[in-house]
C-alpha atoms as a PDB file:
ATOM      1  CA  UNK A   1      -1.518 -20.655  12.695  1.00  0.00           C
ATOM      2  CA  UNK A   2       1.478 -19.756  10.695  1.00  0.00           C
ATOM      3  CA  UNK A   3      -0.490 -19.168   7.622  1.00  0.00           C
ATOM      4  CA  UNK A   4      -2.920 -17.148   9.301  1.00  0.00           C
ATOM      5  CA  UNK A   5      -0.479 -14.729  11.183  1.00  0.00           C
ATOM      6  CA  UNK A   6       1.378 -14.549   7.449  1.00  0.00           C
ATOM      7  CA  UNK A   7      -2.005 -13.483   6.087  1.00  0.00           C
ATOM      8  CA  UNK A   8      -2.559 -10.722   8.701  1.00  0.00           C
ATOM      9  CA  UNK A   9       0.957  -9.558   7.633  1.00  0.00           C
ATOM     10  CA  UNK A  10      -0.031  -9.160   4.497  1.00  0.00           C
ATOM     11  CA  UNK A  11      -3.559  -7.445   4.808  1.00  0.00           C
ATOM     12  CA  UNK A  12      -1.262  -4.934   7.129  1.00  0.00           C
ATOM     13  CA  UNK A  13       1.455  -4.239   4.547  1.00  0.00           C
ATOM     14  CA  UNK A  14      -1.356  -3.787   1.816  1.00  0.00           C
ATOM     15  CA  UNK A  15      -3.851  -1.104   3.798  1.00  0.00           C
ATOM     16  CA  UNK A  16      -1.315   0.781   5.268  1.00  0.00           C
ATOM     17  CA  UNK A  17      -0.802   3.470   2.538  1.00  0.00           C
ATOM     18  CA  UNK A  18      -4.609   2.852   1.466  1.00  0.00           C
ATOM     19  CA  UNK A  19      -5.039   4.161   5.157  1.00  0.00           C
ATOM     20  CA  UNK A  20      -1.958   6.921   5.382  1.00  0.00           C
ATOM     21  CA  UNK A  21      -3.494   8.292   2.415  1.00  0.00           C
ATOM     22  CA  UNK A  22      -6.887   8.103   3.117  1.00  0.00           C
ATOM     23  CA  UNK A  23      -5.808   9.776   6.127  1.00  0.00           C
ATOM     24  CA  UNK A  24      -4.745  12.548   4.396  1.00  0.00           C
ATOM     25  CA  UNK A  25      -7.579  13.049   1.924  1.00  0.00           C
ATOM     26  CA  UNK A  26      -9.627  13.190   5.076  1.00  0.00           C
ATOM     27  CA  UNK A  27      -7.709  16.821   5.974  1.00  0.00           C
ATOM     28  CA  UNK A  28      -8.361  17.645   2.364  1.00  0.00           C
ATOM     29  CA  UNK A  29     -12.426  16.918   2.404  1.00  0.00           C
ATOM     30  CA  UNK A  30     -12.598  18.263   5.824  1.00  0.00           C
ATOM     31  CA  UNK A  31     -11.743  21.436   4.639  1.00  0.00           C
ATOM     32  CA  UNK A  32     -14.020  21.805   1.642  1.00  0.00           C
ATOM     33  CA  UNK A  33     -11.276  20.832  -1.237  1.00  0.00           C
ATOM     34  CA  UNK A  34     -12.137  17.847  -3.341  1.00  0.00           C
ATOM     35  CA  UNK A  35      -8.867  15.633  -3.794  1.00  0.00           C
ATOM     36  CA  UNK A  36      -9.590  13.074  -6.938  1.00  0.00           C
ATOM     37  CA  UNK A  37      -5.006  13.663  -7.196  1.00  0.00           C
ATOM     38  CA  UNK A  38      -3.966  11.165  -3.912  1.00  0.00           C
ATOM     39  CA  UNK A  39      -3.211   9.107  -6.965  1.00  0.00           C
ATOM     40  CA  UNK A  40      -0.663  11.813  -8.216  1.00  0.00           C
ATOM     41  CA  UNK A  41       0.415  12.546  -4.728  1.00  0.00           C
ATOM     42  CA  UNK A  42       1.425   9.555  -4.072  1.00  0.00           C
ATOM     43  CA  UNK A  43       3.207   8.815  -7.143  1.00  0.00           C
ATOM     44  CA  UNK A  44       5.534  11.867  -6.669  1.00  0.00           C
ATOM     45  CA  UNK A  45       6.148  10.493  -3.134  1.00  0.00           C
ATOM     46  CA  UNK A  46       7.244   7.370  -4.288  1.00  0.00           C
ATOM     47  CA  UNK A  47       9.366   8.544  -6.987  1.00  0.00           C
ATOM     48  CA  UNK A  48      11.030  11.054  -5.086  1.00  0.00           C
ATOM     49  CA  UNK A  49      11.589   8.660  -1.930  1.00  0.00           C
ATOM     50  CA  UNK A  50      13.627   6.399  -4.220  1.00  0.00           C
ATOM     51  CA  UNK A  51      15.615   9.167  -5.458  1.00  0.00           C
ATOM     52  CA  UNK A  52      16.033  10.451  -2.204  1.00  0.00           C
ATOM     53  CA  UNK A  53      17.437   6.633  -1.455  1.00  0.00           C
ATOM     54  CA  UNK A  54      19.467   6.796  -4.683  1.00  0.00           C
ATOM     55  CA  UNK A  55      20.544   9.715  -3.877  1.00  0.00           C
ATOM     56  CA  UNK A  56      21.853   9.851  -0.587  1.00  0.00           C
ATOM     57  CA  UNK A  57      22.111   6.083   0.462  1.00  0.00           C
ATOM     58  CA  UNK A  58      19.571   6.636   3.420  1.00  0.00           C
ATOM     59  CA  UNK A  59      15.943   5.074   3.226  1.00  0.00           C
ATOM     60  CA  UNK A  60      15.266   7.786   5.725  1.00  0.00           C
ATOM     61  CA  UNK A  61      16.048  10.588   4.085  1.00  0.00           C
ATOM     62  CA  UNK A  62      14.488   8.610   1.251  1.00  0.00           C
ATOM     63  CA  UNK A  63      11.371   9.177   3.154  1.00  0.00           C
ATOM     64  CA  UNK A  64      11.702  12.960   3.501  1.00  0.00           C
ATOM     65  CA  UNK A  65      11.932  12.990   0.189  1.00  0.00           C
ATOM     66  CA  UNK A  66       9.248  11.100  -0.341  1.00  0.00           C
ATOM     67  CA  UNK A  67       7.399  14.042   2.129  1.00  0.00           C
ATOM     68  CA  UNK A  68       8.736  16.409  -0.172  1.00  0.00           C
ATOM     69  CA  UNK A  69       7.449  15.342  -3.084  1.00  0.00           C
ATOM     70  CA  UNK A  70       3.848  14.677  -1.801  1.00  0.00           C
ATOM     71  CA  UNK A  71       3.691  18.280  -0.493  1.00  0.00           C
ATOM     72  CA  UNK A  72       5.073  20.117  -3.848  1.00  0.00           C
ATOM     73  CA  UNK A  73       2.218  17.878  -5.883  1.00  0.00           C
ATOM     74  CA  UNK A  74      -0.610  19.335  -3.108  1.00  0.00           C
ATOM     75  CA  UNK A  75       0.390  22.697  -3.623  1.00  0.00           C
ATOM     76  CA  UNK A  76      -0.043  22.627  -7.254  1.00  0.00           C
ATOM     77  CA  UNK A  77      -3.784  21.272  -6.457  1.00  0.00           C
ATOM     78  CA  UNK A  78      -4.218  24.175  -3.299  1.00  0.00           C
ATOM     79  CA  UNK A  79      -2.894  26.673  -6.050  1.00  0.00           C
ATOM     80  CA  UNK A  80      -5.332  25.794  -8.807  1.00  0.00           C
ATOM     81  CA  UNK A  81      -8.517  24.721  -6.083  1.00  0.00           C
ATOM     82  CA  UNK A  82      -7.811  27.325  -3.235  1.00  0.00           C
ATOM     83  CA  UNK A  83      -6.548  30.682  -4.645  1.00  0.00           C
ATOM     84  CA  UNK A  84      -7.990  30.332  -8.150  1.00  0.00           C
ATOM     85  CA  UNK A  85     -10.482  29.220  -7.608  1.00  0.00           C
ATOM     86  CA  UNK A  86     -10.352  25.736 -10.295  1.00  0.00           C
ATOM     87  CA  UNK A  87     -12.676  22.933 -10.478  1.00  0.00           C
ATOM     88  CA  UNK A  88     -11.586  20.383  -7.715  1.00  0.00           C
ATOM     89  CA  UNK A  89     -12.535  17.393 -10.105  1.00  0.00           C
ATOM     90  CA  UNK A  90     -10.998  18.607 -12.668  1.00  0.00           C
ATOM     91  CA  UNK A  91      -7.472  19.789 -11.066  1.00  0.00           C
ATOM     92  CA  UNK A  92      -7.136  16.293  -9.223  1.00  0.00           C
ATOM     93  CA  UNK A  93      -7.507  14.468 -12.189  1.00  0.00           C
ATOM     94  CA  UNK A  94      -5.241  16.453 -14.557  1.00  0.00           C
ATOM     95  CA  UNK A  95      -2.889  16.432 -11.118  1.00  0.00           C
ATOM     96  CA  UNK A  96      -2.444  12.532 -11.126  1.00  0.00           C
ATOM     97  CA  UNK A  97      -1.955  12.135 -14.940  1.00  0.00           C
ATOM     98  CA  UNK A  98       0.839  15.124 -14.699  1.00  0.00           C
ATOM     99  CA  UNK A  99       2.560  13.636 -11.694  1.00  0.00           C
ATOM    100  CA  UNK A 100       2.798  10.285 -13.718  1.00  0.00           C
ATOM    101  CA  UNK A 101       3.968  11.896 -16.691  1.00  0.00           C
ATOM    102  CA  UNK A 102       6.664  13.924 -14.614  1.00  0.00           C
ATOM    103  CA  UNK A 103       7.441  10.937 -12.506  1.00  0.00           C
ATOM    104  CA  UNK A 104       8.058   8.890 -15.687  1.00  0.00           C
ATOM    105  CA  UNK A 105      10.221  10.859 -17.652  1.00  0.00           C
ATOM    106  CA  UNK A 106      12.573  11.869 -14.443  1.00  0.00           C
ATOM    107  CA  UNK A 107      12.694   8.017 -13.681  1.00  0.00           C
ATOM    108  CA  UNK A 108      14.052   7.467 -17.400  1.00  0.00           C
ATOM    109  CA  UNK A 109      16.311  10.838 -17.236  1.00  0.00           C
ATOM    110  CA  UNK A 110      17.739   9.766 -13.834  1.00  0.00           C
ATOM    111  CA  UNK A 111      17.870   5.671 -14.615  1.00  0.00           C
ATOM    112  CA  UNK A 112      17.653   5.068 -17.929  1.00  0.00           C
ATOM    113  CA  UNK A 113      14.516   3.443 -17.643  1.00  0.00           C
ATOM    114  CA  UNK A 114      11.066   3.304 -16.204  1.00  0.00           C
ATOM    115  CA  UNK A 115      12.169   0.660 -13.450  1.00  0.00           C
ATOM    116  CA  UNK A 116      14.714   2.074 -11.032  1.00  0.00           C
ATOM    117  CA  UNK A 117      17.989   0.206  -9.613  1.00  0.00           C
ATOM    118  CA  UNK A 118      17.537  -1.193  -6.272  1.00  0.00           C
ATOM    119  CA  UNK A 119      18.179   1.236  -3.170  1.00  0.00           C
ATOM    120  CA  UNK A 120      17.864   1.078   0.881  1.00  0.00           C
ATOM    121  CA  UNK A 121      14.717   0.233   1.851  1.00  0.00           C
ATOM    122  CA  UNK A 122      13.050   0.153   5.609  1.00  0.00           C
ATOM    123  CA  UNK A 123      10.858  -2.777   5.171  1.00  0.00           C
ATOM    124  CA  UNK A 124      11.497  -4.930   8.304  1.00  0.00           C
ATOM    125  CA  UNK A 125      11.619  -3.238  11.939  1.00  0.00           C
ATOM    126  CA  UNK A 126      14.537  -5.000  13.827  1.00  0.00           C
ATOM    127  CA  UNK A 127      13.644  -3.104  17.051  1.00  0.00           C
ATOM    128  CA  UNK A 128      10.897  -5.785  17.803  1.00  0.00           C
ATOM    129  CA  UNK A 129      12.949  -8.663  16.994  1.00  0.00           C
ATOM    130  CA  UNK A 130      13.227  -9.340  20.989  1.00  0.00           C
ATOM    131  CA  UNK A 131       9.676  -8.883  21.642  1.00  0.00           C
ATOM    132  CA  UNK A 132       8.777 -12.657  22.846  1.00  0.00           C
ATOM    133  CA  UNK A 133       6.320 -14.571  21.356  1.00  0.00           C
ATOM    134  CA  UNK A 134       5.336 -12.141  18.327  1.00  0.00           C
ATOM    135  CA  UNK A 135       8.748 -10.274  17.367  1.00  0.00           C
ATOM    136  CA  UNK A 136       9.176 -12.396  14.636  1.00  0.00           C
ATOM    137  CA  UNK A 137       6.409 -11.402  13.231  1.00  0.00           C
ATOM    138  CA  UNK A 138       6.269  -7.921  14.250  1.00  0.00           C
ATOM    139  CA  UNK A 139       9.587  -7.302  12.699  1.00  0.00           C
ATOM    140  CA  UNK A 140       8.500  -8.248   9.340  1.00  0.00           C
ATOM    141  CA  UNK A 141       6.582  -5.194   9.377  1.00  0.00           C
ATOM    142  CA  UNK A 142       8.023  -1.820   8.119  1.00  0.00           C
ATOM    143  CA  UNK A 143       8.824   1.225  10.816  1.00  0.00           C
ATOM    144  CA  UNK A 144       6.283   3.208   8.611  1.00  0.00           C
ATOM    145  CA  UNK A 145       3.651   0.687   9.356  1.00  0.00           C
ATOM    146  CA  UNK A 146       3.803   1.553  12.888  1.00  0.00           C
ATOM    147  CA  UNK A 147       4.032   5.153  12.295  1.00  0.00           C
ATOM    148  CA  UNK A 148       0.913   4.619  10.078  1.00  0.00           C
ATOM    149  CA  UNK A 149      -0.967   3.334  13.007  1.00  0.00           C
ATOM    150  CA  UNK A 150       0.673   6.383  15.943  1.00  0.00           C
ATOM    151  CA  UNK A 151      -0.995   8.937  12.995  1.00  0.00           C
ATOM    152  CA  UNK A 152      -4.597   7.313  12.953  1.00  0.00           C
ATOM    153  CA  UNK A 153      -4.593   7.788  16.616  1.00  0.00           C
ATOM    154  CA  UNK A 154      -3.238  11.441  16.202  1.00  0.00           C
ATOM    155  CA  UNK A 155      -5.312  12.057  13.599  1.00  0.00           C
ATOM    156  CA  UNK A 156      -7.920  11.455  15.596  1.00  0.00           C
ATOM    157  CA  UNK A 157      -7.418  13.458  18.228  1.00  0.00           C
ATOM    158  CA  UNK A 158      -6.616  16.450  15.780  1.00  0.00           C
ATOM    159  CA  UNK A 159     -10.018  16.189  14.645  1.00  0.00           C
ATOM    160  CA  UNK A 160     -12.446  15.352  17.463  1.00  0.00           C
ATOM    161  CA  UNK A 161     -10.684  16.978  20.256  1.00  0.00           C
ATOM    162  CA  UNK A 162      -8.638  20.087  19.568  1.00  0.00           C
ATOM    163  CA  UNK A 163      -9.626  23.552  18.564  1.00  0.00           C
ATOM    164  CA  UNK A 164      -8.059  23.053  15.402  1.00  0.00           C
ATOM    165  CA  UNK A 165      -9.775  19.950  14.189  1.00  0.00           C
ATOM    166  CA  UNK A 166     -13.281  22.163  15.196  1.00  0.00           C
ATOM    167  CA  UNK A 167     -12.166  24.947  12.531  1.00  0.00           C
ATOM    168  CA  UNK A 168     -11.265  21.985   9.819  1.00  0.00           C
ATOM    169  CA  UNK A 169     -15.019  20.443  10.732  1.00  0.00           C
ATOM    170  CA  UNK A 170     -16.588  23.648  10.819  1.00  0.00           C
ATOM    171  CA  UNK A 171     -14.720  24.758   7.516  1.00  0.00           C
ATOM    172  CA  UNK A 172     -15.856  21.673   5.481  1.00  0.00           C
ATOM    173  CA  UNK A 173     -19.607  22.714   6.169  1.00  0.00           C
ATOM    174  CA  UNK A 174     -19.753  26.175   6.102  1.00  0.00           C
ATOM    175  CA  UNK A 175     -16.822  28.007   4.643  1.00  0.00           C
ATOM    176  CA  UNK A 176     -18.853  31.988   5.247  1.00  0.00           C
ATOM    177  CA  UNK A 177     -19.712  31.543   8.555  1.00  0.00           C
ATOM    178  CA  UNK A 178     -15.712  30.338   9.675  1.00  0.00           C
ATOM    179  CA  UNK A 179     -14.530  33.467   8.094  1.00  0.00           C
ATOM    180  CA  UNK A 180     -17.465  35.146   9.341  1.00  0.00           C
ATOM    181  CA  UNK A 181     -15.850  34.190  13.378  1.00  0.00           C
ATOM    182  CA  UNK A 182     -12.395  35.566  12.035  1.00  0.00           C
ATOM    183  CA  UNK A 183     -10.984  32.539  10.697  1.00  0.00           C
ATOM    184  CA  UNK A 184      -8.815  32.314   7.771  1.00  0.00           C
ATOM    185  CA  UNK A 185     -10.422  30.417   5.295  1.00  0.00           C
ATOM    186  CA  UNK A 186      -7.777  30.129   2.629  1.00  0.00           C
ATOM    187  CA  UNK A 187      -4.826  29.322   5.004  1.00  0.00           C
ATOM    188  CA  UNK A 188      -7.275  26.752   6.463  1.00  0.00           C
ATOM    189  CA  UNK A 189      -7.975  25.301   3.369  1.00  0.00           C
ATOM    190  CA  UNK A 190      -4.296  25.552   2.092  1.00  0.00           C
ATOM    191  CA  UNK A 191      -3.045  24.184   5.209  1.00  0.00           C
ATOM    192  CA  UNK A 192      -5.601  20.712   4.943  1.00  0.00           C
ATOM    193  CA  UNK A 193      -4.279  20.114   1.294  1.00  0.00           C
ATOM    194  CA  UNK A 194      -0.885  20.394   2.846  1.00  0.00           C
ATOM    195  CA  UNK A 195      -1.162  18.202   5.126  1.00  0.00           C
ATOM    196  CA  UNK A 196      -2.821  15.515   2.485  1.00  0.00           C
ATOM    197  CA  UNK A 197      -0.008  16.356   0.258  1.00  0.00           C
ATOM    198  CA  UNK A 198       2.313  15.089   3.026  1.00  0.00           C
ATOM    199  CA  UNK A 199       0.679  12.166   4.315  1.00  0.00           C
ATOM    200  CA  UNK A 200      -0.151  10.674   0.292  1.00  0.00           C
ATOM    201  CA  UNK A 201       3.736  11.633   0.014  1.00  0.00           C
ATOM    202  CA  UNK A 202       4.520   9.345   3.319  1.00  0.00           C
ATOM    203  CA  UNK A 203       1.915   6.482   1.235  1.00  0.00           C
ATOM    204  CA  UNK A 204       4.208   6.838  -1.923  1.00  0.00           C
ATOM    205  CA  UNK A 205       7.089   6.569  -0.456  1.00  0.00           C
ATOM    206  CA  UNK A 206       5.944   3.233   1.757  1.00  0.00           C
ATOM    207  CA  UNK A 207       5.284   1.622  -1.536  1.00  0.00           C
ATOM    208  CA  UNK A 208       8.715   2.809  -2.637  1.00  0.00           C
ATOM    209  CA  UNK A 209      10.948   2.053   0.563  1.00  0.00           C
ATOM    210  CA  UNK A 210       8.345   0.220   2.757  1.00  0.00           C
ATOM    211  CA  UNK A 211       6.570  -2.787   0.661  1.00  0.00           C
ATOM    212  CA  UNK A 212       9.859  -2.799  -2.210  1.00  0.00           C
ATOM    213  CA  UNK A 213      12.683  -0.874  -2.855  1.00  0.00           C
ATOM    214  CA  UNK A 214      12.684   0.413  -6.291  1.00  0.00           C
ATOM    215  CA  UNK A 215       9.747   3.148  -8.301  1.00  0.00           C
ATOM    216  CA  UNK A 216       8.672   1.787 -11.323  1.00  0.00           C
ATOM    217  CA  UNK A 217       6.274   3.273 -13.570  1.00  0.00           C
ATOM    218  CA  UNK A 218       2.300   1.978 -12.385  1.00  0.00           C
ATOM    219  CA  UNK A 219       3.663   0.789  -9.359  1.00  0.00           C
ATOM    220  CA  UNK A 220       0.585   3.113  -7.565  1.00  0.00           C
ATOM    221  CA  UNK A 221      -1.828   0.828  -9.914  1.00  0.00           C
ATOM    222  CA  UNK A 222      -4.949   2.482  -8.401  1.00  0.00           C
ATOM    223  CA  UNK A 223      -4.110   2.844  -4.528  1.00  0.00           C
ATOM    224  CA  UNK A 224      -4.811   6.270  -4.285  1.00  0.00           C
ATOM    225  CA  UNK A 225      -8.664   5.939  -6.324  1.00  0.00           C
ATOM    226  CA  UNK A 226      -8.709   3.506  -3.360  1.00  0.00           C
ATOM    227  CA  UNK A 227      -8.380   5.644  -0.782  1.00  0.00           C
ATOM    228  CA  UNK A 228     -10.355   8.553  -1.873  1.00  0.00           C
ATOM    229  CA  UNK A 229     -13.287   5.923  -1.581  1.00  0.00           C
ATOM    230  CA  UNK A 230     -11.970   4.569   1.511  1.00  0.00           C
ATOM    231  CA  UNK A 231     -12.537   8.358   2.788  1.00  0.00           C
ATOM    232  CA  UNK A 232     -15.994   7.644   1.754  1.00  0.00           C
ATOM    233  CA  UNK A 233     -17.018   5.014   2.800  1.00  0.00           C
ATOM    234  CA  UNK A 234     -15.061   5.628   5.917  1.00  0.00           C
ATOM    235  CA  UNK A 235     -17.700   8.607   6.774  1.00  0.00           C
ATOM    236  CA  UNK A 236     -14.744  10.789   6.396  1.00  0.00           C
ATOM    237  CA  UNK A 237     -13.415   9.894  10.090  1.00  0.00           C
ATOM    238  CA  UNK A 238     -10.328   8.020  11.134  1.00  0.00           C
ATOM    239  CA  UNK A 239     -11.492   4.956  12.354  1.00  0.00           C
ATOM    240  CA  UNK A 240     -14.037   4.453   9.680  1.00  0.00           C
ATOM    241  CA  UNK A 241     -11.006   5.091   6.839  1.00  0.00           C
ATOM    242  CA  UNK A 242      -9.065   2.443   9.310  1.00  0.00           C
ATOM    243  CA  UNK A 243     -12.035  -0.825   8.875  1.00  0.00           C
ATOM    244  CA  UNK A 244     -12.439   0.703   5.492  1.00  0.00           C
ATOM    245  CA  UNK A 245      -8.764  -0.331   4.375  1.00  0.00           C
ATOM    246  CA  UNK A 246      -8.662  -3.052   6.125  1.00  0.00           C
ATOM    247  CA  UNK A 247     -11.257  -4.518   4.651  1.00  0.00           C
ATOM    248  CA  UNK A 248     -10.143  -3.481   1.003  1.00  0.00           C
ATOM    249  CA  UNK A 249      -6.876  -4.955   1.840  1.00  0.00           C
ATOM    250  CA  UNK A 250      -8.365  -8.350   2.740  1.00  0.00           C
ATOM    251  CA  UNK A 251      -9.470  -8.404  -0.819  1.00  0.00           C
ATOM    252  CA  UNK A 252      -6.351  -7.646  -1.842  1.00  0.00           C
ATOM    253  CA  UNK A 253      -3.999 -10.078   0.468  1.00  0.00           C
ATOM    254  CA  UNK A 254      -6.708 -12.991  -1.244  1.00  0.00           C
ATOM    255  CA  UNK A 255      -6.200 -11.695  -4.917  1.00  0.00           C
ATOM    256  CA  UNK A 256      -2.490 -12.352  -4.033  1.00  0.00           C
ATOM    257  CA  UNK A 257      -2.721 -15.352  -2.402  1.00  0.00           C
ATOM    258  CA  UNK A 258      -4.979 -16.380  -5.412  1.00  0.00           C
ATOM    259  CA  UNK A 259      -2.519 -15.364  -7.829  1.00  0.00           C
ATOM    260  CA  UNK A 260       0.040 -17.226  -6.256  1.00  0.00           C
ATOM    261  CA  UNK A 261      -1.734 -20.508  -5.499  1.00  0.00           C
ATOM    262  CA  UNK A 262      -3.508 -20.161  -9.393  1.00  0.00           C
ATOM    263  CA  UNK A 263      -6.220 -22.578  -7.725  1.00  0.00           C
ATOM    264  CA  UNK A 264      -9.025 -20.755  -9.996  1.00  0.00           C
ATOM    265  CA  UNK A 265      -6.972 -20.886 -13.400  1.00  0.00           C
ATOM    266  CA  UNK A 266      -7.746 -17.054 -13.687  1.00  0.00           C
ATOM    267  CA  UNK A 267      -5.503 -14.573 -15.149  1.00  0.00           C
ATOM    268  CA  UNK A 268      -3.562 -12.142 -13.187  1.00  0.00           C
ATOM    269  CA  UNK A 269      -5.208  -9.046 -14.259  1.00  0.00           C
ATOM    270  CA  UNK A 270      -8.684 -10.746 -13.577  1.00  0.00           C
ATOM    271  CA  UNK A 271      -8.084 -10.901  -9.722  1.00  0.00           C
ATOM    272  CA  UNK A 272      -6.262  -8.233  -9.530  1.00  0.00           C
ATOM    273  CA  UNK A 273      -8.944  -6.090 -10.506  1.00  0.00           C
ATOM    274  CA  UNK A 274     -10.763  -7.947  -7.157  1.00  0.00           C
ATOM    275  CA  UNK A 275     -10.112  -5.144  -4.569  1.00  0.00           C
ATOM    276  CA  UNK A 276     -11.462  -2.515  -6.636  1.00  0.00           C
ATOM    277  CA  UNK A 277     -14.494  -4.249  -8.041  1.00  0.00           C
ATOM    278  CA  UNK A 278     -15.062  -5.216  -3.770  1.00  0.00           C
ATOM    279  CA  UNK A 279     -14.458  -1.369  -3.082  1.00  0.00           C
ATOM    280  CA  UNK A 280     -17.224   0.057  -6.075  1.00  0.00           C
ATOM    281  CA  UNK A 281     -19.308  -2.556  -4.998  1.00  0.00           C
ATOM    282  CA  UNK A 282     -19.302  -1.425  -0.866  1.00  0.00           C
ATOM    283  CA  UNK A 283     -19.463   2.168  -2.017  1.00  0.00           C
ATOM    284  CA  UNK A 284     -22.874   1.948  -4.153  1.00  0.00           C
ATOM    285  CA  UNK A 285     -24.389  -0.008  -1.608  1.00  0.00           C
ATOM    286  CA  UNK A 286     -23.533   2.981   0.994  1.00  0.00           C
ATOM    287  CA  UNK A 287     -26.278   5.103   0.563  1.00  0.00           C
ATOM    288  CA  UNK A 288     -26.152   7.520   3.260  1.00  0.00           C
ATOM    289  CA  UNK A 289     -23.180  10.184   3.565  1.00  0.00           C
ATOM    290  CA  UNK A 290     -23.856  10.987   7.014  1.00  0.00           C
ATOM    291  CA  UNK A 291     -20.090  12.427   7.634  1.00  0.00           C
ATOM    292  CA  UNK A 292     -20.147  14.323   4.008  1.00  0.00           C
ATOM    293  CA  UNK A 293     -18.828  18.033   4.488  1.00  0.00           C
ATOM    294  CA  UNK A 294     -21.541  20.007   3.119  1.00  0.00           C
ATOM    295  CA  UNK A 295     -19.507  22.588   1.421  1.00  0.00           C
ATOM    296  CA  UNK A 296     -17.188  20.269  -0.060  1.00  0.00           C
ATOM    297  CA  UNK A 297     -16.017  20.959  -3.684  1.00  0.00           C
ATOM    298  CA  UNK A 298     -17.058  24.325  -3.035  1.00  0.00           C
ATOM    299  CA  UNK A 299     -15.205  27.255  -4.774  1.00  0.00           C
ATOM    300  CA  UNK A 300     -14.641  29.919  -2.322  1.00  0.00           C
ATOM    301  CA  UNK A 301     -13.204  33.002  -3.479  1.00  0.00           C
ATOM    302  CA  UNK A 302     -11.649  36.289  -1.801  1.00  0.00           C
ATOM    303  CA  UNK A 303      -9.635  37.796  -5.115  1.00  0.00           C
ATOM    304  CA  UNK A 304     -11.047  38.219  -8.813  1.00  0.00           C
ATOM    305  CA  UNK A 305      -9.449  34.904 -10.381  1.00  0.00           C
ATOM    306  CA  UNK A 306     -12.546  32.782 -11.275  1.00  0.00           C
ATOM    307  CA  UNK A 307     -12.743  29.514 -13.648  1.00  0.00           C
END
């Protein structure tokens, strides 16, 4: 029983920021804007939530950093996608290798090496430790797990059942006829890659302050590639991104546990390249896109700047 509950622990810890981000990327593809930079987001959220640690000595504030950082790497890719107009692709792409490159050379400027010191982290939630029965175990789990899980639900709700979450739906399929009602497309648009900036940010910095409590450099390794096809396969919907990182992070809790146990006398990069291979594989057997905004990666323009 013990090993099972310490296995469930560990699927949780390992799909939460596939699913915060994913979560976010769903805002971004709602509205029309192809996000291929989580990967980048999330890397200047974990980078700066450190710092922030560093910093000021509060995991916290660590995490508003983290926020912070997220949100300045989406407006770089609203900037290039939403006012001028840039290939989506293209701009996440060149968005995750520059947010590497940045995060990288401040983590050397600041610490004198690609591998921060150690700072506060929030990885165990001493608020449930009284719960009976299962506040051990609940405990071991990081505040920003549970705030992980309070978002789905919100994010939910944001989408299916509020004015708001119409326009987003509306926008992703048919950008002319939004703005046609009186809608603002752009500050629609901007205001979806904002809000994955920030939630990829609050990803980052749960690797950074949640699972450990140091950035190093590749410390992402992927997660955010994982999420953008979690979105997919997800049908670009909450709950579907939800079974969708679960699932992936089964694969990877087993690649661990493999790892550890070395009963298949594989190397480590062999199984850990397990959760991706099990997330390529699920995606090209999903043929149909049934939630796939129809105007997504879709330049829409109001100004002369074209690309």
């Amino acid at each position: 029983m013990d090993d099972i509950l310490s296995l469930l622990l560990s699927v949780i810890r390992l799909c939460t920021p596939i699913f915060i981000a994913g979560l976010g990327n769903m805002f971004c593809e709602r509205v029309g804007v192809l996000n291929l930079g989580a990967e980048g987001m999330m890397i200047s959220g974990a980078f700066m939530a450190v710092l922030g640690s560093f910093l000021t000595g509060s995991a916290w504030c660590g995490v508003l950093f983290g926020l912070a950082g997220g949100m300045i790497a989406g407006a770089i890719h609203a900037l290039i996608c939403v006012e001028f107009g840039g290939l989506h692709a293209i701009s996440g792409l060149g968005l995750t290798i520059f947010c590497r490159g940045v995060a990288k050379f401040m983590c050397v400027a600041v610490f004198g090496s690609t591998y921060s010191p150690n700072v506060q982290a929030i990885q165990t939630t001493e608020l449930f430790a009284g719960v009976p029965v299962l506040g051990q175990w609940l405990k071991q789990l990081s505040p920003l797990v549970y705030l992980a899980i309070i978002l789905g639900f919100l994010a939910h709700y944001v989408i299916f059942h509020t004015t708001f979450g119409l326009r987003v739906r509306a926008l992703g399929d048919n950008p002319r006829a939004v703005e046609t009602a009186g809608i603002d497309v752009w500050k629609m648009r901007f205001i979806g890659v904002f809000i994955c900036g920030l939630l990829c940010g609050l990803a980052g910095a749960y690797m950074g302050l949640g699972q450990l409590d140091r950035y190093f450099d590749g410390m992402i390794s992927g997660k955010g590639m994982i999420a953008v096809i979690a979105v997919k396969m997800g049908n670009w919907t909450p709950i579907g991104i939800a079974g969708t990182a679960l699932l992936l992070g089964i694969f990877d809790a087993i690649q661990l546990k493999l790892q550890i146990s070395n009963t298949l006398n594989l190397s480590p990069e062999m199984l850990a390249m397990v959760p991706y291979l099990a997330g390529i594989a699920v995606l090209c057997m999903k043929k149909k896109q049934d939630g796939r905004p129809m105007a997504l990666d879709t330049i829409y323009l109001r100004n002369r700047y074209k690309f």
